[in-house]
N, C-alpha and C. Protein backbone atom coordinates (compact mmCIF):
# COMPACT_ATOMS: atom_id res chain seq x y z
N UNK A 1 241.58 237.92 10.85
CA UNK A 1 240.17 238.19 11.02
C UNK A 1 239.46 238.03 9.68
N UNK A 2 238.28 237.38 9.26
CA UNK A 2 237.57 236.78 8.49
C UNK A 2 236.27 238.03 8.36
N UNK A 3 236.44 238.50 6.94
CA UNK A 3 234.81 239.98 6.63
C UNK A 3 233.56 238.92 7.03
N UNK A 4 232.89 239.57 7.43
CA UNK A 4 231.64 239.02 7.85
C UNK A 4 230.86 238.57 6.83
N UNK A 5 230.20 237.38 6.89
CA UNK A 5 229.32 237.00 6.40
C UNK A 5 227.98 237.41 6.18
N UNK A 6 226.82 236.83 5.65
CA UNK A 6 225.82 236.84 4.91
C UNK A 6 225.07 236.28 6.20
N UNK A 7 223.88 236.59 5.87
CA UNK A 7 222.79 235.64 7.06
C UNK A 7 222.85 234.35 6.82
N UNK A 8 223.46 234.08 5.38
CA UNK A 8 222.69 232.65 4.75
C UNK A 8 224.24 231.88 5.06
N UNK A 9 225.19 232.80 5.89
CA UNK A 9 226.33 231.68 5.88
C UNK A 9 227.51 231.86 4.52
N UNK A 10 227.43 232.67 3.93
CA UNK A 10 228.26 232.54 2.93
C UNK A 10 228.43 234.40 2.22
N UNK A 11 229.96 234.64 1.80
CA UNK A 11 229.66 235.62 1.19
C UNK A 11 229.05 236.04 -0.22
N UNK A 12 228.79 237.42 -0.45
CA UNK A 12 227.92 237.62 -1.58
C UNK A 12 228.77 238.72 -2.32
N UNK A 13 229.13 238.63 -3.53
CA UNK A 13 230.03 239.56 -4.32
C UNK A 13 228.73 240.55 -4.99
N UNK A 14 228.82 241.56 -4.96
CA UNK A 14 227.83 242.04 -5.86
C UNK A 14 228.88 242.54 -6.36
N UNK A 15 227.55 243.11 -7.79
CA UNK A 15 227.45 243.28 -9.00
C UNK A 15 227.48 244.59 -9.50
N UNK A 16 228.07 245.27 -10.02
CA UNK A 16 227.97 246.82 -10.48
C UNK A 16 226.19 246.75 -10.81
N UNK A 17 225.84 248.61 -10.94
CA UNK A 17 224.79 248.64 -10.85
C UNK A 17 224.50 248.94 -12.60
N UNK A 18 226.04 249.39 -13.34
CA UNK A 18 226.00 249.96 -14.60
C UNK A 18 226.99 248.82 -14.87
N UNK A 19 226.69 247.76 -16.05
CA UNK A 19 227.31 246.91 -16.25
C UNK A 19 228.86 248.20 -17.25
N UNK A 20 230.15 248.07 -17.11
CA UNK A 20 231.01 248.16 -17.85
C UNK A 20 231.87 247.42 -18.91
N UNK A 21 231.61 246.24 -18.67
CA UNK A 21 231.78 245.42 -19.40
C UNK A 21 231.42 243.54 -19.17
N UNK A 22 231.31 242.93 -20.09
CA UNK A 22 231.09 241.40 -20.01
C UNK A 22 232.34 240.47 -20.08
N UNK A 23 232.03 239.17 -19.77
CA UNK A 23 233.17 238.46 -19.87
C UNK A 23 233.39 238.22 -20.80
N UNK A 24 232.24 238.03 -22.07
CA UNK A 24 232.67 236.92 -23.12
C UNK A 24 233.99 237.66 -23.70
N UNK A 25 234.87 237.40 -24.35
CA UNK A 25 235.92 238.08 -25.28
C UNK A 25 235.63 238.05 -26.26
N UNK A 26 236.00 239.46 -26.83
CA UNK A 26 235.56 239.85 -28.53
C UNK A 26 236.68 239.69 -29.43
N UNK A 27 236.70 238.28 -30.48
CA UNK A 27 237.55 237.92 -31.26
C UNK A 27 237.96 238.93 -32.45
N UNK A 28 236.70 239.26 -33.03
CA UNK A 28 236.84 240.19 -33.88
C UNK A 28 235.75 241.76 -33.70
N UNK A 29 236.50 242.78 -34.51
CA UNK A 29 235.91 244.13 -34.20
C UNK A 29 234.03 244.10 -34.37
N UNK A 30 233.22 244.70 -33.50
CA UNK A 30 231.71 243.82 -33.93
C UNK A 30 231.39 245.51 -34.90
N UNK A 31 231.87 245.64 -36.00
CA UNK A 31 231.02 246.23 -36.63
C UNK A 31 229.80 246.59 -36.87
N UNK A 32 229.13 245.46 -36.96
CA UNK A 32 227.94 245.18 -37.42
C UNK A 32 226.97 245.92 -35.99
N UNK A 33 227.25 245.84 -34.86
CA UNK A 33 227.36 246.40 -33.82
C UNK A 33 227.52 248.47 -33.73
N UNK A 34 228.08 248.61 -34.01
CA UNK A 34 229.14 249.86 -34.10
C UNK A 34 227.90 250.68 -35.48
N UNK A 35 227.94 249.99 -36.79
CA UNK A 35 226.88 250.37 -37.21
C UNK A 35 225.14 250.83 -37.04
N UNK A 36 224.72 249.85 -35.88
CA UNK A 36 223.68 250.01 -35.15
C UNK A 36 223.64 251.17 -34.40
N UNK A 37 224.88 251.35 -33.74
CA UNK A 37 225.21 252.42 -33.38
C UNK A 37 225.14 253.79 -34.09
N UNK A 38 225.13 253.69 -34.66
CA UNK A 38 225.37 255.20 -35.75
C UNK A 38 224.27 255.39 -36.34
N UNK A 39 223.37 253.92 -37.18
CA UNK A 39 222.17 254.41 -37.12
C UNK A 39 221.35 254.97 -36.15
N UNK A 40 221.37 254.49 -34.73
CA UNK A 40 220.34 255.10 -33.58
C UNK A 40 220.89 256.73 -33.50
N UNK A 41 221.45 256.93 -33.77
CA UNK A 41 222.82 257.91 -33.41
C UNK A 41 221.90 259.06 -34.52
N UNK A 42 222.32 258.65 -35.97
CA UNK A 42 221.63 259.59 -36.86
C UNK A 42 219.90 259.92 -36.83
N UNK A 43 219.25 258.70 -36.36
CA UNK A 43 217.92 258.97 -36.48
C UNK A 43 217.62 259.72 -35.18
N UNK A 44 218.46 260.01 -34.20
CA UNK A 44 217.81 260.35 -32.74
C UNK A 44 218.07 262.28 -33.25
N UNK A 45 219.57 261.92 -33.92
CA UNK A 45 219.79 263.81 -34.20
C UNK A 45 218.91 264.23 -35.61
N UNK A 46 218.59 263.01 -36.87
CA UNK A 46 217.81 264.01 -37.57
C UNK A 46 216.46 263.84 -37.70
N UNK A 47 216.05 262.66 -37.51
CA UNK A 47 214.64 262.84 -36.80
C UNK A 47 213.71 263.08 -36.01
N UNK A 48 214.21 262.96 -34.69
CA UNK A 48 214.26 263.24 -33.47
C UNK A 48 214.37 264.22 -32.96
N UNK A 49 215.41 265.07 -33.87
CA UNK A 49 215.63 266.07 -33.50
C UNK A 49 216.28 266.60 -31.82
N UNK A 50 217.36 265.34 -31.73
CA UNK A 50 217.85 265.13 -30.07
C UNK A 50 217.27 265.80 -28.76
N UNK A 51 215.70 265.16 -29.75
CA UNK A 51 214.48 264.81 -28.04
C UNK A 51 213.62 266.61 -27.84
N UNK A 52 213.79 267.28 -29.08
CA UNK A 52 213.15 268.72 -28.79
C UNK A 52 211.84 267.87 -28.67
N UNK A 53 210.77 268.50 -27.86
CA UNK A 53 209.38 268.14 -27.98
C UNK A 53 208.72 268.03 -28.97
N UNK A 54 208.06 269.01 -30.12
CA UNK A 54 207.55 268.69 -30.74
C UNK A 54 208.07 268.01 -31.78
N UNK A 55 209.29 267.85 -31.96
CA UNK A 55 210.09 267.37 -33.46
C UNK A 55 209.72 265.58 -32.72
N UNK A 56 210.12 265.57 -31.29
CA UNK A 56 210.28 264.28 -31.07
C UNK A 56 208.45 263.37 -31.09
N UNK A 57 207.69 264.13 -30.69
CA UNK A 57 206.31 263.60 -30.96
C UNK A 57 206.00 263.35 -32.43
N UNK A 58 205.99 264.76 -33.25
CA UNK A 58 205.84 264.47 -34.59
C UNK A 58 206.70 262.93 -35.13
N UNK A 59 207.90 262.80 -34.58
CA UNK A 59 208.82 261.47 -35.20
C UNK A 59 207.68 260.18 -34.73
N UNK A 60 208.10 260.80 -33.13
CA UNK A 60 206.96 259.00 -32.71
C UNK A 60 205.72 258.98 -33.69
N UNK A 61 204.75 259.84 -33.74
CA UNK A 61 204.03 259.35 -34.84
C UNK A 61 203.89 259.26 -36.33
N UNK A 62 204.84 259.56 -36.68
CA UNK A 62 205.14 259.22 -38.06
C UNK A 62 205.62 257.67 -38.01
N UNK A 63 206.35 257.85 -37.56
CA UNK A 63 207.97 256.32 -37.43
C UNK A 63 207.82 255.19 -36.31
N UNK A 64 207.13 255.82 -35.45
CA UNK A 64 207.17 254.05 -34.35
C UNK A 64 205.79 253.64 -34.93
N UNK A 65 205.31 252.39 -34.15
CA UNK A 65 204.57 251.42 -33.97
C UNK A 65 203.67 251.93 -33.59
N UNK A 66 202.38 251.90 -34.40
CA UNK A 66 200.79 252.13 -33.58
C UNK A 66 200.28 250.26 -34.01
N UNK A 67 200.07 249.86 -33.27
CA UNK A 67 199.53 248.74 -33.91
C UNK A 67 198.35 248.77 -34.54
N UNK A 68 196.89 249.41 -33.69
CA UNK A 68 196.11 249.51 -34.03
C UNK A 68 195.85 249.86 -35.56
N UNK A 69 196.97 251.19 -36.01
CA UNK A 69 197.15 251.52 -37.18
C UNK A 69 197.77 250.64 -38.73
N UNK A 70 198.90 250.03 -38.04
CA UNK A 70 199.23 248.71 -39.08
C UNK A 70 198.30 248.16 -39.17
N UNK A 71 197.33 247.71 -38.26
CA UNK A 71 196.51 246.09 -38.38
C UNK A 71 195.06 246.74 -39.00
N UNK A 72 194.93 248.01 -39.29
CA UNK A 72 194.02 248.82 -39.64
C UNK A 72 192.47 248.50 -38.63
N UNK A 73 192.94 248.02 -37.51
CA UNK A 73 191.87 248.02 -36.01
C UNK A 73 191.64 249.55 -35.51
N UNK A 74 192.52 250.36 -35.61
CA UNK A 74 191.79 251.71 -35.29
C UNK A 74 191.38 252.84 -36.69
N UNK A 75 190.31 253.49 -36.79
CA UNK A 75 189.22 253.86 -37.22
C UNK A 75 190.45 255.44 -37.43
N UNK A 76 190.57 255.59 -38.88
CA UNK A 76 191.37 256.80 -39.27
C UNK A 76 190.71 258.09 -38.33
N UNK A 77 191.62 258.63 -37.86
CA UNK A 77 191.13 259.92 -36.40
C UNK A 77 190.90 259.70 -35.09
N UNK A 78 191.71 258.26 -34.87
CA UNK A 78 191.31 257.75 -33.72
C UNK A 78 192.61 258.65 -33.13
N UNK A 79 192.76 259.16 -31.87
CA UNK A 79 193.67 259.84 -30.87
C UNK A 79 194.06 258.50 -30.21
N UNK A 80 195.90 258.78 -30.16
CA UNK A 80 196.15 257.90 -29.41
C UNK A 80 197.05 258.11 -28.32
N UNK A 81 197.14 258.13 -27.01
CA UNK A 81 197.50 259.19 -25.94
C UNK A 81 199.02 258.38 -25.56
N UNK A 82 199.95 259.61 -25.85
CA UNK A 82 201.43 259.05 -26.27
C UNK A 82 201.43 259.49 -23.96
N UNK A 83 201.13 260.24 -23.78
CA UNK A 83 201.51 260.89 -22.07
C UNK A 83 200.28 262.09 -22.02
N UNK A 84 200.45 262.28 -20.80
CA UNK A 84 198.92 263.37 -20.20
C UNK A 84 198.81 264.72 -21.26
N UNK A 85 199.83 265.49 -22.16
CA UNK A 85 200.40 265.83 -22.94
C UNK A 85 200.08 266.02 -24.56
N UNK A 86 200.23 264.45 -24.83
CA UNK A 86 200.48 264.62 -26.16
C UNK A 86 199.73 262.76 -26.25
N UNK A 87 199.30 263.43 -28.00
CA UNK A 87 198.29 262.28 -28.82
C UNK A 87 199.19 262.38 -30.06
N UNK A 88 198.75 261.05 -30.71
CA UNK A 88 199.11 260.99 -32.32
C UNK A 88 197.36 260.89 -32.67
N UNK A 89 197.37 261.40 -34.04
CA UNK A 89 196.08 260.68 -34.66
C UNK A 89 196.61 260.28 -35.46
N UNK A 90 195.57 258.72 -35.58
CA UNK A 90 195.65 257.60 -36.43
C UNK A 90 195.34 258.31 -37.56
N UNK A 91 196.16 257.94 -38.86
CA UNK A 91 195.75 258.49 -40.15
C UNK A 91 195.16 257.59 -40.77
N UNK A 92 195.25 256.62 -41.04
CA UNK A 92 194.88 255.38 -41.83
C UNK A 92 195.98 254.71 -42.44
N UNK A 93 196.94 255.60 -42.61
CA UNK A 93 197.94 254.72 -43.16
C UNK A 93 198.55 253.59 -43.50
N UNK A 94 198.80 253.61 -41.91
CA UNK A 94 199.34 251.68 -41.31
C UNK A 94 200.55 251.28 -42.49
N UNK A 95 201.55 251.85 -42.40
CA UNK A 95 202.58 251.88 -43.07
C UNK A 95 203.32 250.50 -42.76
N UNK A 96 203.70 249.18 -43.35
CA UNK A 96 204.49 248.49 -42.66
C UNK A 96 206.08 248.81 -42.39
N UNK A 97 206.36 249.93 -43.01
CA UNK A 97 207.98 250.19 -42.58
C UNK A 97 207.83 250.83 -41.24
N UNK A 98 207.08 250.90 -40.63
CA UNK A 98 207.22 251.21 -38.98
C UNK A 98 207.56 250.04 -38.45
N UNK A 99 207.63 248.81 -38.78
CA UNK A 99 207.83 247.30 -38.17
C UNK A 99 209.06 248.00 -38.47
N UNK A 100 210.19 247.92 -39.25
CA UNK A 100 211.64 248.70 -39.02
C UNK A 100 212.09 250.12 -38.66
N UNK A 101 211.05 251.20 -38.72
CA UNK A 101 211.42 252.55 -38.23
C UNK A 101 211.69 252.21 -36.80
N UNK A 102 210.29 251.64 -36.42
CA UNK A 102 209.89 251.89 -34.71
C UNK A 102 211.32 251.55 -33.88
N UNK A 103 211.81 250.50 -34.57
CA UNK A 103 213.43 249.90 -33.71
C UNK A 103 214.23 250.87 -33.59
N UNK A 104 214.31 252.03 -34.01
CA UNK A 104 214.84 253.14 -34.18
C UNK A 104 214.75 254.26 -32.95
N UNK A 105 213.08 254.36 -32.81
CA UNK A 105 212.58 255.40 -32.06
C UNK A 105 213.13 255.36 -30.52
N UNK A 106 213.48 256.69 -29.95
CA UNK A 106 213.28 256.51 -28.83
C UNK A 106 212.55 258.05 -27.98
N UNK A 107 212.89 257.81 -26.86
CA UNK A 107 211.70 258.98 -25.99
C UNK A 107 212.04 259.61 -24.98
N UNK A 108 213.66 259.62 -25.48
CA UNK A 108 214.32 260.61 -24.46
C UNK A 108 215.59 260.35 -24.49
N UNK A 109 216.32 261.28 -23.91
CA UNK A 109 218.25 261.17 -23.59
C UNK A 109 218.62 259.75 -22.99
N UNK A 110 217.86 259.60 -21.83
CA UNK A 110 217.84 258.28 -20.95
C UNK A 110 217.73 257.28 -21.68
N UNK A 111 216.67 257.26 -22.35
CA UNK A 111 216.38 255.87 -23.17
C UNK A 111 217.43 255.97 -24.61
N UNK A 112 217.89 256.68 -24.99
CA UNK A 112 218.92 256.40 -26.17
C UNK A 112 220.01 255.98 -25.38
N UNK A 113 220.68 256.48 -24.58
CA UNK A 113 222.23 256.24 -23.79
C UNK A 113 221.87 255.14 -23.33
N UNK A 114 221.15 254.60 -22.71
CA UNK A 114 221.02 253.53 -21.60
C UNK A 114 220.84 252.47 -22.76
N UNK A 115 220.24 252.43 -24.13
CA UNK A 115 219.91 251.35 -25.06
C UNK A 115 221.40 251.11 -25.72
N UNK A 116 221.84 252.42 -25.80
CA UNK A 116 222.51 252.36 -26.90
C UNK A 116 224.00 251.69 -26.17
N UNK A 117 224.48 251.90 -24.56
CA UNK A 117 224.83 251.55 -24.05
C UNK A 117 224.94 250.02 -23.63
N UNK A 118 224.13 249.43 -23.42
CA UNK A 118 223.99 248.04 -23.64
C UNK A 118 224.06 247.67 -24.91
N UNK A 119 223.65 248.22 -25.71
CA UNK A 119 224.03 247.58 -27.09
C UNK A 119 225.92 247.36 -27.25
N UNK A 120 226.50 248.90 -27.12
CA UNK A 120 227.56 248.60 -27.34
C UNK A 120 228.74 247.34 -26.09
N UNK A 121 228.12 247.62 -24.67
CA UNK A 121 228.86 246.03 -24.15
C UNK A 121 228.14 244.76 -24.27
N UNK A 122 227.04 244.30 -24.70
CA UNK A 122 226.93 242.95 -25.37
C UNK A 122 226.28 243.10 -26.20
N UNK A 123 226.54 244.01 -27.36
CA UNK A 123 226.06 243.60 -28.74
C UNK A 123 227.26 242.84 -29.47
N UNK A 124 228.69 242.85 -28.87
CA UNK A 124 229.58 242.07 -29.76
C UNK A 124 229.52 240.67 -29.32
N UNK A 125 228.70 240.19 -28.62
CA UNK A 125 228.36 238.55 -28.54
C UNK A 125 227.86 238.61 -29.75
């Protein structure tokens, strides 16, 4: 007896919903990888403060990306509405090391594991 088919005539293998791993094969250890790792790792526990509320707002606006603020388009005291919640104000700053902090930032448990997770099964491509 033959598993049933597809409407379209043919079977369909799916796909995990949480990738565990890729095909390519990893020749050598991806360090460079593994390091990325440890940075997201340190900035989420000492800046971040592993996602307390106010430690984690104060970080987003210090350390990620306001554009308006780099490109000096928003007007020093401009409010900028992070959720129903919570604002940063624009200082004037416009720091360009937020073009490298911001890669850093994240905005919750979910979003570090789930990034940091894909990073580690195909960041060694």
């Amino acid at each position: 007896m033959r598993p049933p088919e597809s409407p379209q005539g043919r079977e369909e293998r799916r796909a995990p919903l949480f990738p565990i791993r890729d095909e390519n094969p990893t020749v050598r250890t991806p360090v460079a990888t593994y390091l990325f790792i440890g940075a997201n790792v340190l900035v989420w526990v000492l800046l971040q403060g592993l996602g307390a509320p106010q430690v984690l707002l104060e970080s987003l606006c210090h350390y990620a990306l306001i554009p308006g603020d780099l490109l000096g388009h928003a007007d020093p005291g401009t409010r900028i509405q992070l959720s129903e919640r919570a604002t940063c104000t624009v200082d004037g700053s416009g720091s360009p090391l937020t073009l490298f902090s911001s890669m850093f930032m994240h905005g919750s448990w979910l979003h570090i594991i789930g990034n940091l997770w894909f990073l580690y099964i195909f960041g060694d491509n």
